[in-house]
C-alpha atoms as a PDB file:
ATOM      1  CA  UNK A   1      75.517 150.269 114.923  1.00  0.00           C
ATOM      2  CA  UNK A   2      75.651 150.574 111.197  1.00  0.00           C
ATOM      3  CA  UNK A   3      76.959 147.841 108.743  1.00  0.00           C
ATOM      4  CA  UNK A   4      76.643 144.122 108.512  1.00  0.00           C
ATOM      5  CA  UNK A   5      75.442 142.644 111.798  1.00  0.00           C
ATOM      6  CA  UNK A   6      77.500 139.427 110.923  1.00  0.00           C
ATOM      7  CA  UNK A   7      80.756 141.457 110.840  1.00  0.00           C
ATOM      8  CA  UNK A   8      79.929 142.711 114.633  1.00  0.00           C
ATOM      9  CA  UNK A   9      79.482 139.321 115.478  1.00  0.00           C
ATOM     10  CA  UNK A  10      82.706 137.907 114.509  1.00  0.00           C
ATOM     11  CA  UNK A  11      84.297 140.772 115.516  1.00  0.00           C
ATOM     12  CA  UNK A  12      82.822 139.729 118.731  1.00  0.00           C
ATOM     13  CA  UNK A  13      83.892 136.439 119.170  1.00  0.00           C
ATOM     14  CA  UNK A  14      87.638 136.766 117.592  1.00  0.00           C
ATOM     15  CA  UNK A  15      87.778 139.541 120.705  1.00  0.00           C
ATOM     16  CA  UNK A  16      88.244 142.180 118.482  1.00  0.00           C
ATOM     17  CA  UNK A  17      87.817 145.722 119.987  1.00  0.00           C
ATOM     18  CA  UNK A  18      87.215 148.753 118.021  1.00  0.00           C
ATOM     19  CA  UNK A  19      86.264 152.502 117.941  1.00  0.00           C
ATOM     20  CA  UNK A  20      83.342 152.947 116.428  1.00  0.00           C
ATOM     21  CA  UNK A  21      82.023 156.204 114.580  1.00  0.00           C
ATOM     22  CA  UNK A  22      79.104 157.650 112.282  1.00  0.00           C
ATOM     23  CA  UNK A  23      79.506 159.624 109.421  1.00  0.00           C
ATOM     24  CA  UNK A  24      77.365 160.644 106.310  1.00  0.00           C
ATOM     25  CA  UNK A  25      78.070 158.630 103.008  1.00  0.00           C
ATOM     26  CA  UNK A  26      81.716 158.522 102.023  1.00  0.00           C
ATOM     27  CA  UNK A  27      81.664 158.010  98.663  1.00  0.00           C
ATOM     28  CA  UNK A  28      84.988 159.963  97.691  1.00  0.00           C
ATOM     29  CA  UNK A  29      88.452 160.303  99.423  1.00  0.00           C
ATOM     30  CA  UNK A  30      87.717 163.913  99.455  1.00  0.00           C
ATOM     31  CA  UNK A  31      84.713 164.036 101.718  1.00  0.00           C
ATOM     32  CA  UNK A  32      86.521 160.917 104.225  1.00  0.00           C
ATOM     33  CA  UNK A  33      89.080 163.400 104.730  1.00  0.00           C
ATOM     34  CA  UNK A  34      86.524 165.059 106.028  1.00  0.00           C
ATOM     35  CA  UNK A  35      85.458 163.009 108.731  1.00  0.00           C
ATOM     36  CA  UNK A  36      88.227 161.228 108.993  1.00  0.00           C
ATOM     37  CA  UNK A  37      90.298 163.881 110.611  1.00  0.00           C
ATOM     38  CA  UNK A  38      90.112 162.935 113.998  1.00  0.00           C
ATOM     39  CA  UNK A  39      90.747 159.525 113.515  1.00  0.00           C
ATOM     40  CA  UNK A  40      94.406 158.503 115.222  1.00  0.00           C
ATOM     41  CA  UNK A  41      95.126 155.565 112.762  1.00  0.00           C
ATOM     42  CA  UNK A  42      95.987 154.791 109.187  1.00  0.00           C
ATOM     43  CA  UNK A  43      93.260 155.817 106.882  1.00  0.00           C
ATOM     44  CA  UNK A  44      92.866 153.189 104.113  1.00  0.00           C
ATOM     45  CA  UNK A  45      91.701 153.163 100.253  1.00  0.00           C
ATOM     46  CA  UNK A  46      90.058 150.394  99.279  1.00  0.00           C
ATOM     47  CA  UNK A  47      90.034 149.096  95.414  1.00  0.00           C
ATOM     48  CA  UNK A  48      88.604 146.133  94.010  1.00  0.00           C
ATOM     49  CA  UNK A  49      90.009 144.755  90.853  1.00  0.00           C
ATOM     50  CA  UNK A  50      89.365 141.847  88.652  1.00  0.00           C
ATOM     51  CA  UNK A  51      91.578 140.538  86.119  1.00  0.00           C
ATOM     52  CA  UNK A  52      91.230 140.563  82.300  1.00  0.00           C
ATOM     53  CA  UNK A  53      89.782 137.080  82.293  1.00  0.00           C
ATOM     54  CA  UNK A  54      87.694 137.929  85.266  1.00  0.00           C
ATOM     55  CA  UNK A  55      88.651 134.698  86.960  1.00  0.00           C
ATOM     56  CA  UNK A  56      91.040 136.440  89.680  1.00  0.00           C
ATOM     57  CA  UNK A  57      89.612 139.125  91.815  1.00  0.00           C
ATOM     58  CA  UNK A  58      91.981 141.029  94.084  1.00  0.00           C
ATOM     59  CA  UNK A  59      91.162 143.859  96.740  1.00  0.00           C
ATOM     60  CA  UNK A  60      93.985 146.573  97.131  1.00  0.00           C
ATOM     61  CA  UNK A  61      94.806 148.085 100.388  1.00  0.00           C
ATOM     62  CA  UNK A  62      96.762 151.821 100.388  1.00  0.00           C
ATOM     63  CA  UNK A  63      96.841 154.686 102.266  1.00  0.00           C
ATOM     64  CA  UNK A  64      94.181 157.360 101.714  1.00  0.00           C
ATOM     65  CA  UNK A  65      95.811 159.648 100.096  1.00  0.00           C
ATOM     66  CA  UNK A  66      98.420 157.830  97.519  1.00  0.00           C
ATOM     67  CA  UNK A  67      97.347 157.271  94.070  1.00  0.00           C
ATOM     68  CA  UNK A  68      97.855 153.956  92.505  1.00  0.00           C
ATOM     69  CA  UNK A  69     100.213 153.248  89.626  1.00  0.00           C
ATOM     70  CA  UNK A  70      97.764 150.335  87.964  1.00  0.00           C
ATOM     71  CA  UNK A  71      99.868 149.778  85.205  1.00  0.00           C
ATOM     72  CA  UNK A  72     102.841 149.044  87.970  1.00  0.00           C
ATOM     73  CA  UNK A  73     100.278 146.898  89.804  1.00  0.00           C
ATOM     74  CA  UNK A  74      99.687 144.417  86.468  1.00  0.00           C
ATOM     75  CA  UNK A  75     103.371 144.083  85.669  1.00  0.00           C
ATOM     76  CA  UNK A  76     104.166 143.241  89.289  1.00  0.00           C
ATOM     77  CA  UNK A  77     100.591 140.440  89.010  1.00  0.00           C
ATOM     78  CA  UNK A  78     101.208 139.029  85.799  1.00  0.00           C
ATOM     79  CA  UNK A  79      97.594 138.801  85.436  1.00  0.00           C
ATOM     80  CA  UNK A  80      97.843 140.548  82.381  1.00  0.00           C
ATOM     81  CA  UNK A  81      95.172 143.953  82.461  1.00  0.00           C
ATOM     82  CA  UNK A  82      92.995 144.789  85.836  1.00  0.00           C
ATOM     83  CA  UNK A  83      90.007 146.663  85.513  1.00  0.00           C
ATOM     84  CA  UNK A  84      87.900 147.534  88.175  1.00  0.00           C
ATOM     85  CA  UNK A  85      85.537 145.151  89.538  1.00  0.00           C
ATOM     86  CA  UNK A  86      81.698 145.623  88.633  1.00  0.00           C
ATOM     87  CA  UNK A  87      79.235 146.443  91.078  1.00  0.00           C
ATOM     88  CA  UNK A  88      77.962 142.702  90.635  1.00  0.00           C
ATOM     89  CA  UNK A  89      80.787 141.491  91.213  1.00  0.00           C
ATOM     90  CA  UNK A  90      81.468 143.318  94.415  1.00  0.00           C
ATOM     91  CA  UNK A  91      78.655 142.462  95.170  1.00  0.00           C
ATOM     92  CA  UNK A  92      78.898 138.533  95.025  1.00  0.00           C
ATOM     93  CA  UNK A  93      82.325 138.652  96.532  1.00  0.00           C
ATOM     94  CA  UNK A  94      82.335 141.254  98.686  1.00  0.00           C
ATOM     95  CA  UNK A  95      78.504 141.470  99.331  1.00  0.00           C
ATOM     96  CA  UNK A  96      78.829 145.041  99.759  1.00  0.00           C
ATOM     97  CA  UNK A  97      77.764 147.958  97.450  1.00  0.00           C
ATOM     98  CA  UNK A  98      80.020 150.437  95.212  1.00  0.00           C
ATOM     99  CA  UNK A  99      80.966 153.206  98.095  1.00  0.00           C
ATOM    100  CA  UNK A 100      81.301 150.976 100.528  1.00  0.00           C
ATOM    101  CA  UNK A 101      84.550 148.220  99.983  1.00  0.00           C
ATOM    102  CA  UNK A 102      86.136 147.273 102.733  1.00  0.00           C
ATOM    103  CA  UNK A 103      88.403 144.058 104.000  1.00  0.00           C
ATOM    104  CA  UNK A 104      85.803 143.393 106.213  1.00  0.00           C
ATOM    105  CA  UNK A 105      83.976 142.255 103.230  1.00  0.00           C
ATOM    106  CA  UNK A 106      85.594 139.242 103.076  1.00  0.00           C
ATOM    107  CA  UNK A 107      83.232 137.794 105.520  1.00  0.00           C
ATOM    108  CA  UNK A 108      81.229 136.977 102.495  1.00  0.00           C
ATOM    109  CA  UNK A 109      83.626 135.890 100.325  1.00  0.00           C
ATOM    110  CA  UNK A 110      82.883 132.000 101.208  1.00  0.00           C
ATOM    111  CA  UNK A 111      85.269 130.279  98.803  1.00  0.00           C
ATOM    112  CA  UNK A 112      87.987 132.250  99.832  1.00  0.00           C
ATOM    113  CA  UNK A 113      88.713 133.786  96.231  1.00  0.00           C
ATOM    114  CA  UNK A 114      89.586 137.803  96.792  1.00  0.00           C
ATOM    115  CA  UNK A 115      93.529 138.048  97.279  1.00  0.00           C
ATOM    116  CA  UNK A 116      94.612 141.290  99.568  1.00  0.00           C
ATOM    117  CA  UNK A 117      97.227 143.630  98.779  1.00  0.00           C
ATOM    118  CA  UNK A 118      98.130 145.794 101.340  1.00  0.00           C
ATOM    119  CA  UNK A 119     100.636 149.045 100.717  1.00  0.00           C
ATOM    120  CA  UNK A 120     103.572 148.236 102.863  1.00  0.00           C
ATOM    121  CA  UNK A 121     103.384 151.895 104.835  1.00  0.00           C
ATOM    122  CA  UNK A 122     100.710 150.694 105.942  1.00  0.00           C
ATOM    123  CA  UNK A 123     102.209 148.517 108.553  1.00  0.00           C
ATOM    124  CA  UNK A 124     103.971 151.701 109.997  1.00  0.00           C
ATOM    125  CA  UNK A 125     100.556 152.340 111.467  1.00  0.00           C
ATOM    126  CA  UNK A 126      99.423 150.921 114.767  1.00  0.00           C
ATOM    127  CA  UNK A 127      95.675 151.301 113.875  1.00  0.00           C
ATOM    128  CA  UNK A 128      93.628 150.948 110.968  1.00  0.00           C
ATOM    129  CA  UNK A 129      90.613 152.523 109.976  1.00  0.00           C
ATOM    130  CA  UNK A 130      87.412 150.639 107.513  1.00  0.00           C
ATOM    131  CA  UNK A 131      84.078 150.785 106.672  1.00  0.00           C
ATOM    132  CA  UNK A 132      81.785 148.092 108.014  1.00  0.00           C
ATOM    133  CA  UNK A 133      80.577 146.810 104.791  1.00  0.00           C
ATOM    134  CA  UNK A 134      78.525 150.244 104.713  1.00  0.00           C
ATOM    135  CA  UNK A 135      79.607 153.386 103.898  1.00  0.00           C
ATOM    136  CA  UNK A 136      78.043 155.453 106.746  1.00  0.00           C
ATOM    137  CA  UNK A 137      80.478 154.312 109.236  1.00  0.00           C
ATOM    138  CA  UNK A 138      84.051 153.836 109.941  1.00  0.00           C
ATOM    139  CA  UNK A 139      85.634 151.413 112.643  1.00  0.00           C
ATOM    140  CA  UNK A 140      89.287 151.677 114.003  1.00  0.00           C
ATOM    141  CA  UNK A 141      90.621 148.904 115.491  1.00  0.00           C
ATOM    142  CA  UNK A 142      94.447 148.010 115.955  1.00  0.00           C
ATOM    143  CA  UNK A 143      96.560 146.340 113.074  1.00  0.00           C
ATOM    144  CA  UNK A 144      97.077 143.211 114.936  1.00  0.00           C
ATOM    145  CA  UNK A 145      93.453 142.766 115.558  1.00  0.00           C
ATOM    146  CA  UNK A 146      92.928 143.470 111.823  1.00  0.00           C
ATOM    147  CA  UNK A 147      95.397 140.611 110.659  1.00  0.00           C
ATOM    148  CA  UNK A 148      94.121 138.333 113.429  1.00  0.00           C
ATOM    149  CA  UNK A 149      90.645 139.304 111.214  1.00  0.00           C
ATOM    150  CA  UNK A 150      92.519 138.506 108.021  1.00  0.00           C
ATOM    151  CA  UNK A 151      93.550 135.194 109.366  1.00  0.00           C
ATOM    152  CA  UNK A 152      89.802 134.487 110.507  1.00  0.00           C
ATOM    153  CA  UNK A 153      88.657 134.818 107.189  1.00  0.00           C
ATOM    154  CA  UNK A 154      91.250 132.779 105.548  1.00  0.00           C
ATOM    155  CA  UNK A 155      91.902 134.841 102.326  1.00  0.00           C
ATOM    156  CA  UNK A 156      95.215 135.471 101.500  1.00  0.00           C
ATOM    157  CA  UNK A 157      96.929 138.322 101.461  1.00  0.00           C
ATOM    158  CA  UNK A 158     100.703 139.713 101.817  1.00  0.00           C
ATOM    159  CA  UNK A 159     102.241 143.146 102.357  1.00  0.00           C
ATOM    160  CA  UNK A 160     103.541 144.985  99.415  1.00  0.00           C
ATOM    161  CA  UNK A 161     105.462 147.676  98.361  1.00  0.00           C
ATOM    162  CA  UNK A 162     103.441 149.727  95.985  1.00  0.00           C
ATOM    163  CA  UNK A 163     105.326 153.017  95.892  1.00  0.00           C
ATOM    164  CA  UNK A 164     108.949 153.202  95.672  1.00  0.00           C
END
C-alpha cells in the first residue's frame, strides 16, 4: 500500500479499518474530484497554516469543495495574519510533502504542536476520506475511527463552524 508504513501500523493496532484506494497524484481539488467520485464519505481539504510569528502552526479541515474565508479564520484565531505553511515546515511537522497534507500527518508531529480545525459539516458525514501522508492514495475510514486517531495522536483539535 502507498504512504507512510508507520501510519498503517498504528492504524493497525488502534483497530482502525479502512477502504483503501490508488489514484494518480492529486495535487488540485479539481483532479480529486476526479477520483474521488466514487468515494461514499466526506471528501476533505486539507490546509496548513502558520501564524505571523511562525510559532503556532494549525492544520484546517473543510469539505472539498468550500473555499475558505482566511481573513474570517484570523479574526476568529487572534493569531494575528496566517500564511500558508512552507514546504519545510510541513515538512518538519507534518513530515509529508506539499500535495500531500493530511491529519494523518500528525503521526510525526512528536511535540504535539499542529492544532486541528475541522469545518463543522463535516461531522454530518459518517466517513471521511485522506491521503496517507502521500498523495497517490486516499483511505476512507469512519469518523469515529478518525477521532479515535485524533485522540491517539494527542493534538488538539475542536469542531468549528467556518461558514455561516
Amino acid at each position: 500500500m502507498r504512504g507512510q508504513k508507520k501510519l498503517y501500523d498504528i492504524l493497525a493496532r488502534l483497530d482502525i479499518g479502512f477502504e483503501y484506494h490508488e489514484h494518480p497524484p492529486l495535487a488540485t481539488i479539481e483532479d480529486a474530484i476526479i477520483h474521488w467520485k466514487d468515494f461514499k464519505s466526506g471528501r476533505c481539504k486539507n490546509i496548513f497554516f502558520r501564524n505571523h510569528k511562525g510559532n503556532r502552526h494549525y492544520l484546517v479541515i473543510l469539505e472539498h469543495l468550500r473555499q475558505l474565508d482566511i481573513r474570517d479564520l484570523e479574526k476568529r484565531l487572534g493569531q494575528g495574519k496566517l500564511t500558508f505553511a512552507s514546504g519545510k515546515r510541513l515538512k518538519k511537522y507534518l513530515g509529508v510533502e506539499p500535495g500531500s497534507v493530511s491529519p494523518f500527518g500528525l503521526i510525526n508531529d512528536h511535540e504535539n504542536h499542529v492544532h486541528l480545525f475541522i469545518d463543522k459539516q463535516l461531522d454530518e458525514h459518517e466517513r471521511l476520506a485522506f491521503h496517507p501522508n502521500l498523495n497517490t492514495a486516499s483511505l476512507v475510514l469512519s469518523k469515529k475511527d478518525f477521532l479515535k486517531f485524533l485522540d491517539y495522536t494527542g493534538n488538539s483539535y475542536e469542531f468549528i463552524k467556518l461558514y455561516d
